[in-house]
PDB file of N, CA and C in Angstrom:
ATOM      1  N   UNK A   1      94.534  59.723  95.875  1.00  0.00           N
ATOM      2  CA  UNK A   1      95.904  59.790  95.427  1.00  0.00           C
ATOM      3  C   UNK A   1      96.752  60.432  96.507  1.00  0.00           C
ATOM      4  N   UNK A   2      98.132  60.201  97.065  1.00  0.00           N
ATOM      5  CA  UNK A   2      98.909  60.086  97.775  1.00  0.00           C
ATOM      6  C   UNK A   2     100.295  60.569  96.916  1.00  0.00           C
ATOM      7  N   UNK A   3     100.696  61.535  97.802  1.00  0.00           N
ATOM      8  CA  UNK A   3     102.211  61.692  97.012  1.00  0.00           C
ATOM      9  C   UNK A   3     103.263  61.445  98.205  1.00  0.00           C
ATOM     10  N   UNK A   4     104.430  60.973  98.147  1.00  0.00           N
ATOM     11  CA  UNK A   4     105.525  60.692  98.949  1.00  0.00           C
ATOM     12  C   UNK A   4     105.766  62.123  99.165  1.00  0.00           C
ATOM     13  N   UNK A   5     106.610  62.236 100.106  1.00  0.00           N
ATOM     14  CA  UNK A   5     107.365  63.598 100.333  1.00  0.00           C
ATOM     15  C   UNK A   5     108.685  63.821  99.214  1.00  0.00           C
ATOM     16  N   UNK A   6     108.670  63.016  98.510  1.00  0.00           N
ATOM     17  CA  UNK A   6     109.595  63.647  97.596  1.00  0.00           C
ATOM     18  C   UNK A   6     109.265  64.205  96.811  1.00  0.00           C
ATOM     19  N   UNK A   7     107.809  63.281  95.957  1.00  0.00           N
ATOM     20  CA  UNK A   7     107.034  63.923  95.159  1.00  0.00           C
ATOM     21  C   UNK A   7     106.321  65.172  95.180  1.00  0.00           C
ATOM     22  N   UNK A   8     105.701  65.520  96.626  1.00  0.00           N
ATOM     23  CA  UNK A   8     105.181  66.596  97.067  1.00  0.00           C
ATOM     24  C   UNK A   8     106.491  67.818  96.933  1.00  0.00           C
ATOM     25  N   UNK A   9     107.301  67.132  97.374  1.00  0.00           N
ATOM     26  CA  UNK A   9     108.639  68.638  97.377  1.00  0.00           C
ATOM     27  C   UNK A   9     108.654  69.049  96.167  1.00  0.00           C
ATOM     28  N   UNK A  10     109.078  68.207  95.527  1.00  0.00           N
ATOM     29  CA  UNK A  10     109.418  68.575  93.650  1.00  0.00           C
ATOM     30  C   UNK A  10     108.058  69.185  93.381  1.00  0.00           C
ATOM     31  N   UNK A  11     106.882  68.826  93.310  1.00  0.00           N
ATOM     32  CA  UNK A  11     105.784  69.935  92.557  1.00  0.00           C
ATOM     33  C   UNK A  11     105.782  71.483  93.639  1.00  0.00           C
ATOM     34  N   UNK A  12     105.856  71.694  94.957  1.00  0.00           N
ATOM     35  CA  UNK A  12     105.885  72.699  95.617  1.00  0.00           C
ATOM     36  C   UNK A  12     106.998  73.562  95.030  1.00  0.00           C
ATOM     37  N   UNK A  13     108.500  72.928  94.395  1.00  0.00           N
ATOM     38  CA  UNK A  13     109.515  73.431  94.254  1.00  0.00           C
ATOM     39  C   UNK A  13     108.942  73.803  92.824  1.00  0.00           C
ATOM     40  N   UNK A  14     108.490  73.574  92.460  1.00  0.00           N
ATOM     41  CA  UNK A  14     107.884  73.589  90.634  1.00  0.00           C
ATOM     42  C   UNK A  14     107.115  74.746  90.622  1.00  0.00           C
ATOM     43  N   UNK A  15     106.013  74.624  91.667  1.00  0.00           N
ATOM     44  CA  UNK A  15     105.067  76.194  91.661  1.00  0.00           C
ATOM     45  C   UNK A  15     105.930  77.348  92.318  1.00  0.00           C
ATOM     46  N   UNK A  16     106.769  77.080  93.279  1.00  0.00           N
ATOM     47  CA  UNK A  16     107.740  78.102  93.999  1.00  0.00           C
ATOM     48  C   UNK A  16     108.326  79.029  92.951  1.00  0.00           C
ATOM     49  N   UNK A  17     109.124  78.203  91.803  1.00  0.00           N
ATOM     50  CA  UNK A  17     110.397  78.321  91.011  1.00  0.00           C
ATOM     51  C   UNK A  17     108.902  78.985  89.998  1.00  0.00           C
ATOM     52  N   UNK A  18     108.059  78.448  89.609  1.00  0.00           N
ATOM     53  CA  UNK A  18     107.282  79.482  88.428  1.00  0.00           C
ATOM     54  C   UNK A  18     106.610  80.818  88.743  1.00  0.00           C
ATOM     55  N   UNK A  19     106.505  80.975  90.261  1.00  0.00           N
ATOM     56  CA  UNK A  19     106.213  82.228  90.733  1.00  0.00           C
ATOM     57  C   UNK A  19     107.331  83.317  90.810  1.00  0.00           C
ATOM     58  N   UNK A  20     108.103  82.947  91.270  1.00  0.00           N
ATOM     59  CA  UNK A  20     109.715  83.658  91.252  1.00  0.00           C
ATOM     60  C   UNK A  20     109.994  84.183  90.297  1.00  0.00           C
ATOM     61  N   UNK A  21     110.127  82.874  88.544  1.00  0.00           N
ATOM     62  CA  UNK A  21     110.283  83.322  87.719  1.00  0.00           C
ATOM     63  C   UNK A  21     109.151  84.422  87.388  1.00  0.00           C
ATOM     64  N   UNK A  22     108.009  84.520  87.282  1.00  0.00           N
ATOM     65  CA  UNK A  22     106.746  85.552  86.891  1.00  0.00           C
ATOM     66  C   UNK A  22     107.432  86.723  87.430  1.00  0.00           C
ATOM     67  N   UNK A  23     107.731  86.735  89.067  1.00  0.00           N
ATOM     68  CA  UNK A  23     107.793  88.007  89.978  1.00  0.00           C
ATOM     69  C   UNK A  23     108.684  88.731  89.406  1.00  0.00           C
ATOM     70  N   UNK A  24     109.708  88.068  88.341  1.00  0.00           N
ATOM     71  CA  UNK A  24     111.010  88.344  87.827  1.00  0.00           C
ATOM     72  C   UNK A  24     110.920  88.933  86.573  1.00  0.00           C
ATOM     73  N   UNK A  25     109.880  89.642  86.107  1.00  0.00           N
ATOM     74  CA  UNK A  25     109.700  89.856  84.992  1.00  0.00           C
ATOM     75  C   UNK A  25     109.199  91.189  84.604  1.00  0.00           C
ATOM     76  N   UNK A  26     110.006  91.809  83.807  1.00  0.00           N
ATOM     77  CA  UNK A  26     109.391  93.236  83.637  1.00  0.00           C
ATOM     78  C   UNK A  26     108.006  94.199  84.126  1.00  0.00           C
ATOM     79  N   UNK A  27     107.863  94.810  84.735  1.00  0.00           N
ATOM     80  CA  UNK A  27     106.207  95.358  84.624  1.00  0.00           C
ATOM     81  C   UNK A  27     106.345  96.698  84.412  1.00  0.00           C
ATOM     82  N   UNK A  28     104.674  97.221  83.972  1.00  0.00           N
ATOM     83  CA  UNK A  28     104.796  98.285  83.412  1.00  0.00           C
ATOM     84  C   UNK A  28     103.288  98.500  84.545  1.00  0.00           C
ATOM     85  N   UNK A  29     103.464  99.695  85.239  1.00  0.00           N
ATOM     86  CA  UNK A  29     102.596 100.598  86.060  1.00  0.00           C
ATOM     87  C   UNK A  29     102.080 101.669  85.824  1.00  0.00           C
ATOM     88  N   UNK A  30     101.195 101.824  85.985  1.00  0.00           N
ATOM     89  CA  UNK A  30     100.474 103.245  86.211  1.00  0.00           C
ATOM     90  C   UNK A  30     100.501 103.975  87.146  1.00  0.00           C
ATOM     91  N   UNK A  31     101.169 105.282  87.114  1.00  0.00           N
ATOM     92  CA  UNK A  31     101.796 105.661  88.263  1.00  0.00           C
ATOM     93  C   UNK A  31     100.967 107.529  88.492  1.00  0.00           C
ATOM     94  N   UNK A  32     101.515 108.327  89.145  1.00  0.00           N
ATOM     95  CA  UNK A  32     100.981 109.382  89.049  1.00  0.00           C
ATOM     96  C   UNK A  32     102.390 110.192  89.485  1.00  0.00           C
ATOM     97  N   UNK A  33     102.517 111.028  88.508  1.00  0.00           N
ATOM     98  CA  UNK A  33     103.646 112.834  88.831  1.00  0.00           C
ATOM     99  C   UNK A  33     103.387 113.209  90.587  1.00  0.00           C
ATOM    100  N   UNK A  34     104.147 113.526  91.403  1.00  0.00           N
ATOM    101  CA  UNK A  34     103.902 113.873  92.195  1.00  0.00           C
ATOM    102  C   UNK A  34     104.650 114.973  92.480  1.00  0.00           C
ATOM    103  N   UNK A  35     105.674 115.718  92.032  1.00  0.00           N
ATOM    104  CA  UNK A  35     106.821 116.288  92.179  1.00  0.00           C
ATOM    105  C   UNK A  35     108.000 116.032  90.741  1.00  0.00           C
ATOM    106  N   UNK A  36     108.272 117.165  90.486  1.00  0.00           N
ATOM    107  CA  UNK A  36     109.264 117.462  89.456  1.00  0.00           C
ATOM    108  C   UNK A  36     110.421 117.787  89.747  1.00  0.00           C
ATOM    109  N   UNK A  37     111.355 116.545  89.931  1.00  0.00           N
ATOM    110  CA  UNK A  37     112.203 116.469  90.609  1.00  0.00           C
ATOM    111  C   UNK A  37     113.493 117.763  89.759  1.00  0.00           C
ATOM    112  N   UNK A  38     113.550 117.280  88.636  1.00  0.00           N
ATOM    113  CA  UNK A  38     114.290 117.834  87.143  1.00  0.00           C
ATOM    114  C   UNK A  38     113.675 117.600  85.958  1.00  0.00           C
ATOM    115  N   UNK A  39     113.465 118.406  85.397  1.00  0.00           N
ATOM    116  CA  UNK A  39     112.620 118.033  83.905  1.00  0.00           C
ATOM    117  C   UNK A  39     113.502 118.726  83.121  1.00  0.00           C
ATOM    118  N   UNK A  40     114.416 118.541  83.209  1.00  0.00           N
ATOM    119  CA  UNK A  40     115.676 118.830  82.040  1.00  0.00           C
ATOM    120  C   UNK A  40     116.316 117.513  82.140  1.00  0.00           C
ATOM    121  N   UNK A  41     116.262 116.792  82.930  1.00  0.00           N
ATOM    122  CA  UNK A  41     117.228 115.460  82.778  1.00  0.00           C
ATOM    123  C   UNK A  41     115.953 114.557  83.061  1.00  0.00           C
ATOM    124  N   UNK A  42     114.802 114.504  83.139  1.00  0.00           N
ATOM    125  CA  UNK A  42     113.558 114.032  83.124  1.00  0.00           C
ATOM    126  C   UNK A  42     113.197 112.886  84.327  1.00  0.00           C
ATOM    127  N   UNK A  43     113.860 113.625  85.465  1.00  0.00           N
ATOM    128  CA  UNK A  43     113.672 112.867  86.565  1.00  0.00           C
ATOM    129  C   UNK A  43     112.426 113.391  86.654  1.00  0.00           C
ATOM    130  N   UNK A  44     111.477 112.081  88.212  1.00  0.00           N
ATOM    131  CA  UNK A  44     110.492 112.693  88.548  1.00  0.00           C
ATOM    132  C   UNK A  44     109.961 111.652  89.730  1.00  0.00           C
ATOM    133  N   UNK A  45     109.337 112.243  90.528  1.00  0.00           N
ATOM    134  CA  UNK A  45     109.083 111.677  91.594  1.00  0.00           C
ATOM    135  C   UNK A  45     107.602 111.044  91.820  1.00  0.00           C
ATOM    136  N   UNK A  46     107.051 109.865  91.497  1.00  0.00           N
ATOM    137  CA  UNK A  46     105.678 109.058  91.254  1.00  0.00           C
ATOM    138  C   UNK A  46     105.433 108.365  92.315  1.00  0.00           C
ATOM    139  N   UNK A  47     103.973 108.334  92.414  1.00  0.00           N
ATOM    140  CA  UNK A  47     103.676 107.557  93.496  1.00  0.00           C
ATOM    141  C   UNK A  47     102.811 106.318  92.790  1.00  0.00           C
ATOM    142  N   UNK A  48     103.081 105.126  93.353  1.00  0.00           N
ATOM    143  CA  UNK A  48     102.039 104.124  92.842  1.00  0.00           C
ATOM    144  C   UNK A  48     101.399 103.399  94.224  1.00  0.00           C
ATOM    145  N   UNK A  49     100.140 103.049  94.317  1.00  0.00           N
ATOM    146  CA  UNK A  49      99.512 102.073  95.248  1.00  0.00           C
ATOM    147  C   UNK A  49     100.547 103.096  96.385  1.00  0.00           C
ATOM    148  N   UNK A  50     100.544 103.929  96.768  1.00  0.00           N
ATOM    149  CA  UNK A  50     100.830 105.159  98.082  1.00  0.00           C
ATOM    150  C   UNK A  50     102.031 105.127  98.356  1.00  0.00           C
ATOM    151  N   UNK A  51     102.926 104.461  97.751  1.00  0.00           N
ATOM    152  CA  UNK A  51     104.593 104.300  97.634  1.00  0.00           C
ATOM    153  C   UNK A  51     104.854 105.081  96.599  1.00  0.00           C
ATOM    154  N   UNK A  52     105.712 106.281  96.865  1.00  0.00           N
ATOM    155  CA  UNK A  52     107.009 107.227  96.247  1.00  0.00           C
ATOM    156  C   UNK A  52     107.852 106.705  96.168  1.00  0.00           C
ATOM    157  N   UNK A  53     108.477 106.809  94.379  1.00  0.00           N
ATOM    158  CA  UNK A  53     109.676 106.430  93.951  1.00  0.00           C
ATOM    159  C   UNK A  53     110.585 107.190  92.914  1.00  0.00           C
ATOM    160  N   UNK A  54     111.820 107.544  92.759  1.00  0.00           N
ATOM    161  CA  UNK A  54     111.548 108.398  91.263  1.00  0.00           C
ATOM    162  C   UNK A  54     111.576 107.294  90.168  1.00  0.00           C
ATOM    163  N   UNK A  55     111.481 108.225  89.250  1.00  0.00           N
ATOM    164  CA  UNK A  55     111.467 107.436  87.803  1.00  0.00           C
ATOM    165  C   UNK A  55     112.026 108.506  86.660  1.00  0.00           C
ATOM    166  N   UNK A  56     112.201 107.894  85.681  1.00  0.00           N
ATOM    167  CA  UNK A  56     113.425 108.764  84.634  1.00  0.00           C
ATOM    168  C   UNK A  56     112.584 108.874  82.939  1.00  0.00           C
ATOM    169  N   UNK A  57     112.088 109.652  82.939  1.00  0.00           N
ATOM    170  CA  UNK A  57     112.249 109.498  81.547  1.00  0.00           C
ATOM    171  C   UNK A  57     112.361 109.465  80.154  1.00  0.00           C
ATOM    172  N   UNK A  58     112.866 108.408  78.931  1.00  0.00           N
ATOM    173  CA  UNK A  58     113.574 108.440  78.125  1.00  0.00           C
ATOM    174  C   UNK A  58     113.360 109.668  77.491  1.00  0.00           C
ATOM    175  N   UNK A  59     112.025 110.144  77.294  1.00  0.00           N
ATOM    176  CA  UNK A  59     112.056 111.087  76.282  1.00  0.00           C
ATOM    177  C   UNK A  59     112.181 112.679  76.572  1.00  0.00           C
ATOM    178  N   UNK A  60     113.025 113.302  76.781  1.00  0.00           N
ATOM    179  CA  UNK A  60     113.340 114.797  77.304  1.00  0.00           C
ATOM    180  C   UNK A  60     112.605 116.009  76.854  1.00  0.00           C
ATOM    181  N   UNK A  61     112.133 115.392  75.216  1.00  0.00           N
ATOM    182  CA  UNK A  61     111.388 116.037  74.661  1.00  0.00           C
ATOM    183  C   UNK A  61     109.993 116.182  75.367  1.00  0.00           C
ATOM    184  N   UNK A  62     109.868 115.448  76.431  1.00  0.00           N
ATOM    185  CA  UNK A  62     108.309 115.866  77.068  1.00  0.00           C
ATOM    186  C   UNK A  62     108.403 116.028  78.132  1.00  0.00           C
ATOM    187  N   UNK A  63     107.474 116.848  78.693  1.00  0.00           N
ATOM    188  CA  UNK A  63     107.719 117.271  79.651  1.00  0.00           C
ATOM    189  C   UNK A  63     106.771 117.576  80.836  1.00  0.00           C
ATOM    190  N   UNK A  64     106.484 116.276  81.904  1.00  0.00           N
ATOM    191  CA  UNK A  64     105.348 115.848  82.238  1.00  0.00           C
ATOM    192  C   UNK A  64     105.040 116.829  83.613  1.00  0.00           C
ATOM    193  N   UNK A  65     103.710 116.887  83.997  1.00  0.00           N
ATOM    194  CA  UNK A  65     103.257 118.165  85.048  1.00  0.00           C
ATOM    195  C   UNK A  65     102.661 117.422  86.287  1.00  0.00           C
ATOM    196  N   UNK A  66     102.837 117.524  87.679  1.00  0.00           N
ATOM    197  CA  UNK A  66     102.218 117.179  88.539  1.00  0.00           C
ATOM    198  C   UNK A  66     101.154 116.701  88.276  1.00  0.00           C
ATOM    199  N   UNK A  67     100.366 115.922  88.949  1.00  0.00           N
ATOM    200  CA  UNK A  67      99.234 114.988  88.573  1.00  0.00           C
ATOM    201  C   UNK A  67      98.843 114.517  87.556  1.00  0.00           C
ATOM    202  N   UNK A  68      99.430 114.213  86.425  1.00  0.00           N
ATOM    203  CA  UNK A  68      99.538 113.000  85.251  1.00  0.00           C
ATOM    204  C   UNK A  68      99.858 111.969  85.808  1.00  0.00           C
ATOM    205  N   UNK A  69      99.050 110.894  85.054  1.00  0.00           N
ATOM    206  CA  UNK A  69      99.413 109.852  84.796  1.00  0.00           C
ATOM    207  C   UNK A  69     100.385 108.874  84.145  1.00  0.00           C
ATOM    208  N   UNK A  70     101.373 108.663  84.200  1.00  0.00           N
ATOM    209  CA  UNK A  70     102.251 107.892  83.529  1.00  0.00           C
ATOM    210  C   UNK A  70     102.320 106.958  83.303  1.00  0.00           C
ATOM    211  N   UNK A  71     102.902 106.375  82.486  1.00  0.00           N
ATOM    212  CA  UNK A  71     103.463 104.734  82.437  1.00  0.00           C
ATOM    213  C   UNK A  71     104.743 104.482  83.490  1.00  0.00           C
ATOM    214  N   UNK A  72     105.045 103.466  83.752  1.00  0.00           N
ATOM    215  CA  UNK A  72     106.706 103.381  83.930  1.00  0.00           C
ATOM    216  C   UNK A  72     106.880 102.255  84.008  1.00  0.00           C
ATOM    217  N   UNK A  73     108.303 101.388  83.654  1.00  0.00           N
ATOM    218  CA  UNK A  73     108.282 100.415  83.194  1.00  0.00           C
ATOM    219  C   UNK A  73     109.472  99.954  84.841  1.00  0.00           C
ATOM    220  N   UNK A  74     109.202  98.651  85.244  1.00  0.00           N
ATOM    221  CA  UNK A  74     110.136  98.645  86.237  1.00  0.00           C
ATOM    222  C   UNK A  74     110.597  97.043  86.238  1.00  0.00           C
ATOM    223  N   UNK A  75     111.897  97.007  85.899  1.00  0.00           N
ATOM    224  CA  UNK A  75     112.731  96.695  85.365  1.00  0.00           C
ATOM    225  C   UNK A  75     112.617  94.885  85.824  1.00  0.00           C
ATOM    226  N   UNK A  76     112.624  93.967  86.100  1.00  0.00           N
ATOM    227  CA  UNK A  76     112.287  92.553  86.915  1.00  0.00           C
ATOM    228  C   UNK A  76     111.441  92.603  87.803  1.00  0.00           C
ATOM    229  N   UNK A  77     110.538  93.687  87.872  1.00  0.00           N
ATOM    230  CA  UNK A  77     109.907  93.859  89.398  1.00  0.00           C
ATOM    231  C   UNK A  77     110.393  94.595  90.248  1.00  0.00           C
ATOM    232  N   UNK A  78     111.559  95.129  90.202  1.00  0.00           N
ATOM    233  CA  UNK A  78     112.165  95.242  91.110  1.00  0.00           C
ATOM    234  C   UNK A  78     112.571  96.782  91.653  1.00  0.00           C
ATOM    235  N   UNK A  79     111.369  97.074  92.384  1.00  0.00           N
ATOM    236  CA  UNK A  79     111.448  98.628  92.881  1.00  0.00           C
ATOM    237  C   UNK A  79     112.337  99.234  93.806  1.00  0.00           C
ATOM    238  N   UNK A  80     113.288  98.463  94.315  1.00  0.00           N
ATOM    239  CA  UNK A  80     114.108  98.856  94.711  1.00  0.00           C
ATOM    240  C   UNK A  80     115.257 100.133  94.656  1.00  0.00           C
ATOM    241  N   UNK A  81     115.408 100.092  92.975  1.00  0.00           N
ATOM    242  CA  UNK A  81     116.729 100.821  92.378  1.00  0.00           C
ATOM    243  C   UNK A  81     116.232 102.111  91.620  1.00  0.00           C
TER     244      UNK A  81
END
């Protein structure tokens, strides 16, 4: 079986466009406390896979300690912000 180059584009553009969309999609990490940035406004500074980032969070009522483990949820993928 033989595909034209048009045909070949459109399925490459098909797996391209369903990876993108995936990459685009909420995730939730396991991260580790590394620094307490503020734990009154529940900032905090985590490292995942050896990249430092902060992270915020919702619940003020807790109040997490250097080397825990966390969750954190990051937002499209997108570790940037």
């Amino acid at each position: 079986m033989t595909l034209d180059g048009g045909k070949l584009f459109n399925v490459l553009s098909n797996i391209t466009s369903k990876q993108i969309d995936a990459a685009r999609q909420d995730k939730t990490i396991l991260a580790e406390i590394v620094e307490i940035e503020n734990a009154d406004s529940g900032k905090y500074r985590v490292e995942y896979q050896g990249n430092t980032f902060f992270a915020a969070s919702t619940n003020l009522d807790v109040v997490y300690k250097k080397g825990e483990q966390v969750y954190v949820l990051v937002p499209q993928g997108d570790f940037s912000g």
